[in-house]
C-alpha atoms as a PDB file:
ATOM      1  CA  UNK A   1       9.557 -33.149   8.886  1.00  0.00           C
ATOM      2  CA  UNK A   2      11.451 -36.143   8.693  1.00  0.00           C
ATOM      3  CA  UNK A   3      14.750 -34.254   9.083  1.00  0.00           C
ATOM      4  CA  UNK A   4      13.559 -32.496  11.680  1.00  0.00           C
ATOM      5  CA  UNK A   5      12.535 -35.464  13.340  1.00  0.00           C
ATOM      6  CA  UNK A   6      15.903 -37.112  12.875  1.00  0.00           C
ATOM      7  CA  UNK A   7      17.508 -33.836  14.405  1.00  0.00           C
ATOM      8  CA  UNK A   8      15.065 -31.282  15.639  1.00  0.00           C
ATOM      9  CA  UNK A   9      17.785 -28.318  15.973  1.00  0.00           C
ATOM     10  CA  UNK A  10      18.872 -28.924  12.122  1.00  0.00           C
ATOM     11  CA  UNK A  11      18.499 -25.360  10.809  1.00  0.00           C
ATOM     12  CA  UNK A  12      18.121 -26.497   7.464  1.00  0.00           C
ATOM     13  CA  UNK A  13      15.158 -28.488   7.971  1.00  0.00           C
ATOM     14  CA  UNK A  14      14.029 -26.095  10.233  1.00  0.00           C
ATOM     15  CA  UNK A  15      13.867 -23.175   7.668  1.00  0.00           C
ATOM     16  CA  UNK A  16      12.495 -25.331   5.132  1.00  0.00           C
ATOM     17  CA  UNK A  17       9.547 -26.123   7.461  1.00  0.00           C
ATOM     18  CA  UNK A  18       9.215 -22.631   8.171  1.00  0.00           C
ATOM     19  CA  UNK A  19       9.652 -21.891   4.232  1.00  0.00           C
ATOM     20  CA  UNK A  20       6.328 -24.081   3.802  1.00  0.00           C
ATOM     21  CA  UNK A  21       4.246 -22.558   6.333  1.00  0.00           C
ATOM     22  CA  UNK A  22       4.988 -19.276   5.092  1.00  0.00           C
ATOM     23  CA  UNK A  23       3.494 -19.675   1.791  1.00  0.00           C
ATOM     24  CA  UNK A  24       0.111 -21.246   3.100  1.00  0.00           C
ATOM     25  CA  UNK A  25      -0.128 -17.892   5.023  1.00  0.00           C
ATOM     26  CA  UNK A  26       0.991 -19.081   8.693  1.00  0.00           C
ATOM     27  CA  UNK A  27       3.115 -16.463   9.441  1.00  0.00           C
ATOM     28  CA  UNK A  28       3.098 -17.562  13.195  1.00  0.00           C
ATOM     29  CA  UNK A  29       4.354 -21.078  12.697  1.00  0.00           C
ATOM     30  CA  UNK A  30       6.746 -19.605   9.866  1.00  0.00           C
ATOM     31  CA  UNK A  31       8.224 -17.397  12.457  1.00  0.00           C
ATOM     32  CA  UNK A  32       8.732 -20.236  15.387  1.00  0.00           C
ATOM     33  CA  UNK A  33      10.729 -22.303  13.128  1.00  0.00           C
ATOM     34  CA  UNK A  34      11.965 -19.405  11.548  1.00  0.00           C
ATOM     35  CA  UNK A  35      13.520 -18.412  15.133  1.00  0.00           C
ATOM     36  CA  UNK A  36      14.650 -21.641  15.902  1.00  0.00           C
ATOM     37  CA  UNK A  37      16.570 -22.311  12.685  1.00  0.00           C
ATOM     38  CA  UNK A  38      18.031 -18.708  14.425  1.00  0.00           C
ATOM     39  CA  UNK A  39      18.675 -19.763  17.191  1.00  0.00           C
ATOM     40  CA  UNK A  40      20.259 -23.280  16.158  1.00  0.00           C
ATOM     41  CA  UNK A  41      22.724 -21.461  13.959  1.00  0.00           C
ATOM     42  CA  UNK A  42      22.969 -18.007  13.698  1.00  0.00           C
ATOM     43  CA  UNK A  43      25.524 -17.380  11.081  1.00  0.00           C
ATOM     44  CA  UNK A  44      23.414 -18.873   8.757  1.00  0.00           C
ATOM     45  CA  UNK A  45      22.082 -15.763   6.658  1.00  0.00           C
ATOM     46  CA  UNK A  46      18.996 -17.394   5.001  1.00  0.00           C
ATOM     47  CA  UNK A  47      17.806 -18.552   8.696  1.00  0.00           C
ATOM     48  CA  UNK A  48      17.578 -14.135   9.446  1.00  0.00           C
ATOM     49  CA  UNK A  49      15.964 -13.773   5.513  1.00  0.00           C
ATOM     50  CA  UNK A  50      13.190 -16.397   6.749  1.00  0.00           C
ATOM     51  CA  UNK A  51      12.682 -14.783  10.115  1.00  0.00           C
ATOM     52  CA  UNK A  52      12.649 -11.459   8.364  1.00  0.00           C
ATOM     53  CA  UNK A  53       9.742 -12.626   5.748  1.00  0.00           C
ATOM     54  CA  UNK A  54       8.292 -14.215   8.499  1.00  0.00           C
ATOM     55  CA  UNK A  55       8.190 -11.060  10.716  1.00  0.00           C
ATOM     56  CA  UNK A  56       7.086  -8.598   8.029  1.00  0.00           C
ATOM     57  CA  UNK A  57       4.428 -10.680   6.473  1.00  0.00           C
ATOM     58  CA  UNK A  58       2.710 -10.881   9.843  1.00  0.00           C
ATOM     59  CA  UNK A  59       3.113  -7.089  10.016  1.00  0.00           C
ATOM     60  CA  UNK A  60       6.671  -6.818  12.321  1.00  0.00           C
ATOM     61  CA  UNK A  61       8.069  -4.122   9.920  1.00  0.00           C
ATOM     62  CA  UNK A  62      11.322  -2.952  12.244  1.00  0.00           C
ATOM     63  CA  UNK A  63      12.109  -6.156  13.415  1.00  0.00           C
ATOM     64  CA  UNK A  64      11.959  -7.676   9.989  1.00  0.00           C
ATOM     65  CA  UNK A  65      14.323  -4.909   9.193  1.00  0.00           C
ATOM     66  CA  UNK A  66      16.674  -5.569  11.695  1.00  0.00           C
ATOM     67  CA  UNK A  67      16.372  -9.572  10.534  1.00  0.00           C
ATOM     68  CA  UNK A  68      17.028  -8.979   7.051  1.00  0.00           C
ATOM     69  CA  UNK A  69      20.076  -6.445   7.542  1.00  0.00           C
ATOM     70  CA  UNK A  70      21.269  -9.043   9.942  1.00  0.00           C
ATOM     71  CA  UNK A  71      21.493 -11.665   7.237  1.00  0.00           C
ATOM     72  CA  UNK A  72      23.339  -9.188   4.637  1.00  0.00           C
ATOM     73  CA  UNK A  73      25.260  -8.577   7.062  1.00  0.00           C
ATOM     74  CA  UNK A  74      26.271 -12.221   7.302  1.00  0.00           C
ATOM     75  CA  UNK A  75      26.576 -12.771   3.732  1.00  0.00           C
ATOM     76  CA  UNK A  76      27.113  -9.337   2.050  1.00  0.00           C
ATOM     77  CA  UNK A  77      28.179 -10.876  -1.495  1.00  0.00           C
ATOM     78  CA  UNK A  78      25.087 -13.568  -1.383  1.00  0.00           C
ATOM     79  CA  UNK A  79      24.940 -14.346  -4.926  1.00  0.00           C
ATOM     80  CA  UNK A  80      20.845 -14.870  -3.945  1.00  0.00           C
ATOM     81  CA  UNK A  81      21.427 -10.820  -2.521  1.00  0.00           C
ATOM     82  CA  UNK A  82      18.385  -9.705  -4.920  1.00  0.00           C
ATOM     83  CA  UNK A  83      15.966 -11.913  -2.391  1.00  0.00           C
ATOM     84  CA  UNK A  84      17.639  -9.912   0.599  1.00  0.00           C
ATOM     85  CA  UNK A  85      17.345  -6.557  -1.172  1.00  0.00           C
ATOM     86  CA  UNK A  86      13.860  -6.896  -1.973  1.00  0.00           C
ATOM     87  CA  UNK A  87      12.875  -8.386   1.487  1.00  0.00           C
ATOM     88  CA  UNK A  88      14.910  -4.953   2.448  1.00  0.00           C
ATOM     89  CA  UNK A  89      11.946  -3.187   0.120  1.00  0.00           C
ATOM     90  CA  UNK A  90       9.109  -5.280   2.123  1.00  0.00           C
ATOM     91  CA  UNK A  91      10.820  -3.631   5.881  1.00  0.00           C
ATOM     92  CA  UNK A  92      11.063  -0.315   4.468  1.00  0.00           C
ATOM     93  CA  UNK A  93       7.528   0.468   2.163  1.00  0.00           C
ATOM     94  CA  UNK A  94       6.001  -1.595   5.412  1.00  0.00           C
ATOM     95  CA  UNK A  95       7.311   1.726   7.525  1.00  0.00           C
ATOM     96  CA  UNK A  96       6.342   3.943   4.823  1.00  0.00           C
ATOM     97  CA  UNK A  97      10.061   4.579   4.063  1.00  0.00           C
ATOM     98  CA  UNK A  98       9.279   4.908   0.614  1.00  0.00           C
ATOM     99  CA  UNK A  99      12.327   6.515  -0.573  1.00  0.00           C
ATOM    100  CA  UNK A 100      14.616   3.848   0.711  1.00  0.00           C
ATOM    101  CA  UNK A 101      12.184   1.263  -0.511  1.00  0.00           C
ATOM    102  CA  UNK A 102      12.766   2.329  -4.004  1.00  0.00           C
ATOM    103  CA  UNK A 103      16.477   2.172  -3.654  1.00  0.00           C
ATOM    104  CA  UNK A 104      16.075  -1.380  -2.403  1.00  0.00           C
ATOM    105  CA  UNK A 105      13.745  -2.849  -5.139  1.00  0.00           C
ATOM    106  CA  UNK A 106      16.057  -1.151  -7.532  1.00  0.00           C
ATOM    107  CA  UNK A 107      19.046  -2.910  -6.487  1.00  0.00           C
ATOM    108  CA  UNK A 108      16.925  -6.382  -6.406  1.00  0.00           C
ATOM    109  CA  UNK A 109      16.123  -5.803  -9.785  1.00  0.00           C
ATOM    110  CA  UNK A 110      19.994  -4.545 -11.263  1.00  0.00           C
ATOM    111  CA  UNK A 111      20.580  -8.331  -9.974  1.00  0.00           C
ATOM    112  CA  UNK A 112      17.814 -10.119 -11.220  1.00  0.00           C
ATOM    113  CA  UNK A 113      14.883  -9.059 -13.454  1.00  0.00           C
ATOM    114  CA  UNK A 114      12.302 -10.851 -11.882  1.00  0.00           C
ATOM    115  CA  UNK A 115       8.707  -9.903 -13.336  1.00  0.00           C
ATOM    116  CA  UNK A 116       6.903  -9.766  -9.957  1.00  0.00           C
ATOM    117  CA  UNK A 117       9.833  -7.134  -8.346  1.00  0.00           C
ATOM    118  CA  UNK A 118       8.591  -4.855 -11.169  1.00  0.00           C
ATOM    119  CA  UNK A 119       5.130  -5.217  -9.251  1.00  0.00           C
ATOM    120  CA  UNK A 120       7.189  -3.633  -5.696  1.00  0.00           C
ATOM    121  CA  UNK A 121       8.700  -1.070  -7.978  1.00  0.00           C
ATOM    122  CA  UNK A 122       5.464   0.222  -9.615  1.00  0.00           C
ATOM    123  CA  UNK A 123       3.815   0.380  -6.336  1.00  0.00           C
ATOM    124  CA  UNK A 124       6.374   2.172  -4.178  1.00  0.00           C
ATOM    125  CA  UNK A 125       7.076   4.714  -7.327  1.00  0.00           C
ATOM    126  CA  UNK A 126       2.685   5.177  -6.806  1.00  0.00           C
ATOM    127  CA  UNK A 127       3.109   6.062  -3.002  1.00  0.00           C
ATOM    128  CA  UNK A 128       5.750   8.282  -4.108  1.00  0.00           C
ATOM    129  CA  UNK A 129       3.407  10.078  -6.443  1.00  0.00           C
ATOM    130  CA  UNK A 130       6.289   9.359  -9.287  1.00  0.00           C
ATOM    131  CA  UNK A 131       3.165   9.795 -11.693  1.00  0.00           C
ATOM    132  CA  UNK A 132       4.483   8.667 -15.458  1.00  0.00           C
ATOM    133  CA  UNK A 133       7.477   7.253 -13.949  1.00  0.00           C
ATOM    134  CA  UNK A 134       4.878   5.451 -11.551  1.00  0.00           C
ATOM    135  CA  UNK A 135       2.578   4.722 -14.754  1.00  0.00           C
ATOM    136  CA  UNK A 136       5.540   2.887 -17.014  1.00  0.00           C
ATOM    137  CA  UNK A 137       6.612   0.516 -13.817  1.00  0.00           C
ATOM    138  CA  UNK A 138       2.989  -0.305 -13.747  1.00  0.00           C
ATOM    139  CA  UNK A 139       2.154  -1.000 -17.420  1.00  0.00           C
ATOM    140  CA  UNK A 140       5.056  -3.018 -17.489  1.00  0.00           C
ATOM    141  CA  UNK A 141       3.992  -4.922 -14.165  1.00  0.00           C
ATOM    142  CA  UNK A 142       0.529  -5.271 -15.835  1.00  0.00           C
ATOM    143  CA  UNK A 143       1.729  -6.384 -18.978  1.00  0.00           C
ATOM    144  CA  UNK A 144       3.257  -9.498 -17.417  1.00  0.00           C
ATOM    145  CA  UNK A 145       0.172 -10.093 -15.311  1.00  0.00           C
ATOM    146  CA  UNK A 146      -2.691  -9.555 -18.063  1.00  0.00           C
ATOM    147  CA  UNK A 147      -5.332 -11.522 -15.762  1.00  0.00           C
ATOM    148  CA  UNK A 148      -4.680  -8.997 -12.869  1.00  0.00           C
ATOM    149  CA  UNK A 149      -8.062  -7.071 -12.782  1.00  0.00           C
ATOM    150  CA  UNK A 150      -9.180  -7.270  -8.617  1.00  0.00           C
ATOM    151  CA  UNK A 151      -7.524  -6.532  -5.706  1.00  0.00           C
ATOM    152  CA  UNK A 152      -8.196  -9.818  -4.746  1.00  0.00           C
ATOM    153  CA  UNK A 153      -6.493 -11.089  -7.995  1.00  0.00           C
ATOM    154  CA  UNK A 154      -3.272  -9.690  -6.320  1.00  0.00           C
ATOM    155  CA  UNK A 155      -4.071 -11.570  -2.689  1.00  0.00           C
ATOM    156  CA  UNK A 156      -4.201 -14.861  -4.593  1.00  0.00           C
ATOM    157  CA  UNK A 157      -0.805 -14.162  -6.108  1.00  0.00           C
ATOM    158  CA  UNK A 158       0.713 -12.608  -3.393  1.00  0.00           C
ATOM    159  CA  UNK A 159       2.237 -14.184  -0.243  1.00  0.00           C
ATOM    160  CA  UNK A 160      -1.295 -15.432   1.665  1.00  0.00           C
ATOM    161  CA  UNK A 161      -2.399 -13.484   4.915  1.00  0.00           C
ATOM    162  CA  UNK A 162       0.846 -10.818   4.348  1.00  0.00           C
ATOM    163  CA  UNK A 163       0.493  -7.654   6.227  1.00  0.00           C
ATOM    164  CA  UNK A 164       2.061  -5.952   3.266  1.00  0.00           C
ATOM    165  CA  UNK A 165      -0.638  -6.985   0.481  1.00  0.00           C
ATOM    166  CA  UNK A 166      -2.561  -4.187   1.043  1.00  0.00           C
ATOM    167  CA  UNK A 167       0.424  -1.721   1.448  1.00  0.00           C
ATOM    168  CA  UNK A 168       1.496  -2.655  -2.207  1.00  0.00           C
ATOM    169  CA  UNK A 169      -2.425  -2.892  -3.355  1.00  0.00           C
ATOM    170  CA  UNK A 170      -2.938   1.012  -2.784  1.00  0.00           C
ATOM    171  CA  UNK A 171       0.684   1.596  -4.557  1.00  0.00           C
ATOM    172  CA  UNK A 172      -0.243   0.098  -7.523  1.00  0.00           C
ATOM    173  CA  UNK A 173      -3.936   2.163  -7.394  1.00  0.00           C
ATOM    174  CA  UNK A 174      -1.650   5.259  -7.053  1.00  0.00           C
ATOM    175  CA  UNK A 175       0.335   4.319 -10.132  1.00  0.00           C
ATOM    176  CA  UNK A 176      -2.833   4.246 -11.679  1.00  0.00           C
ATOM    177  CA  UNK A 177      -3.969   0.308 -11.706  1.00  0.00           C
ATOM    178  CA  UNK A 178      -7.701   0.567 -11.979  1.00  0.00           C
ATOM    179  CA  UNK A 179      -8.801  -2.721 -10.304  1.00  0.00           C
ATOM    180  CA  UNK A 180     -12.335  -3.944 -11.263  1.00  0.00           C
ATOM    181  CA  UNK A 181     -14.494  -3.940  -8.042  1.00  0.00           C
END
């Protein structure tokens, strides 16, 4: 805030304010700043990946798409490109694209193994009706996340208020989670 204040069209400051309000679940607010730290510089490829989260967490599935390819775009060799692939995954299993989806969370995780990705993978693999591929991706999602047991369990650890929690909720039932009621 205190950047901002100093210069209210720095897009730093700007996407770290809209950075914050994403993860308390104001996808709203996230998005103004998000399209202002846009608008002040728009070469700036994490200002589209924080307008893209910001979009498809409030349920903006194309647009997010368009954000996020916009910032790969910008920065195609990102060495932070495993973010921007799996915010790819978010735009595309929001549509239903589940084919493409896979493809994306697969290239997020080639570049970095990060335990909650293998989450995205299990559950697109379950709308795909992958069944023992589907399975595997989820025991090994599960294995990291032993106190997962309610579908409300996954809201608290997911992004607060997201559009897509319930999208990746009836994945991971397809995979064959069993969530306690």
């Amino acid at each position: 805030r205190k950047a901002e204040s100093l210069n209210p069209e720095n897009p730093l400051a700007l996407m770290s304010i809209a950075a914050a309000y994403f993860f308390r679940g104001d996808h709203p607010t996230a998005l103004d700043y998000a399209q202002r730290a846009v608008q002040f510089n728009p070469s700036n490829a994490f200002s589209f990946f924080w307008l893209s989260l910001a979009q498809l967490h409030s349920g903006d599935f194309q647009q997010g798409e368009e954000s996020i390819l916009k910032g790969i775009e910008l920065s195609p060799a990102d060495p932070n490109m495993n973010h921007f692939n799996a915010t790819h995954y978010f735009a595309l299993l929001g549509q239903g694209r589940y084919d493409e989806a896979l493809v994306a969370i697969d290239k997020a995780l080639r570049q970095h193994k990060a335990g909650l990705m293998l989450g995205f993978r299990a559950a697109v693999l379950g709308h795909l009706e992958r069944g023992p591929e589907a399975k595997t991706a989820l025991d090994r999602y599960l294995a990291l996340r032993p106190n997962l047991k309610t579908r409300d369990d996954y809201r608290r650890i997911f992004v607060p208020n997201s559009a897509l929690a319930d999208p990746i909720i009836e994945g991971l039932v397809k995979a064959g989670w069993e969530p306690d009621e």
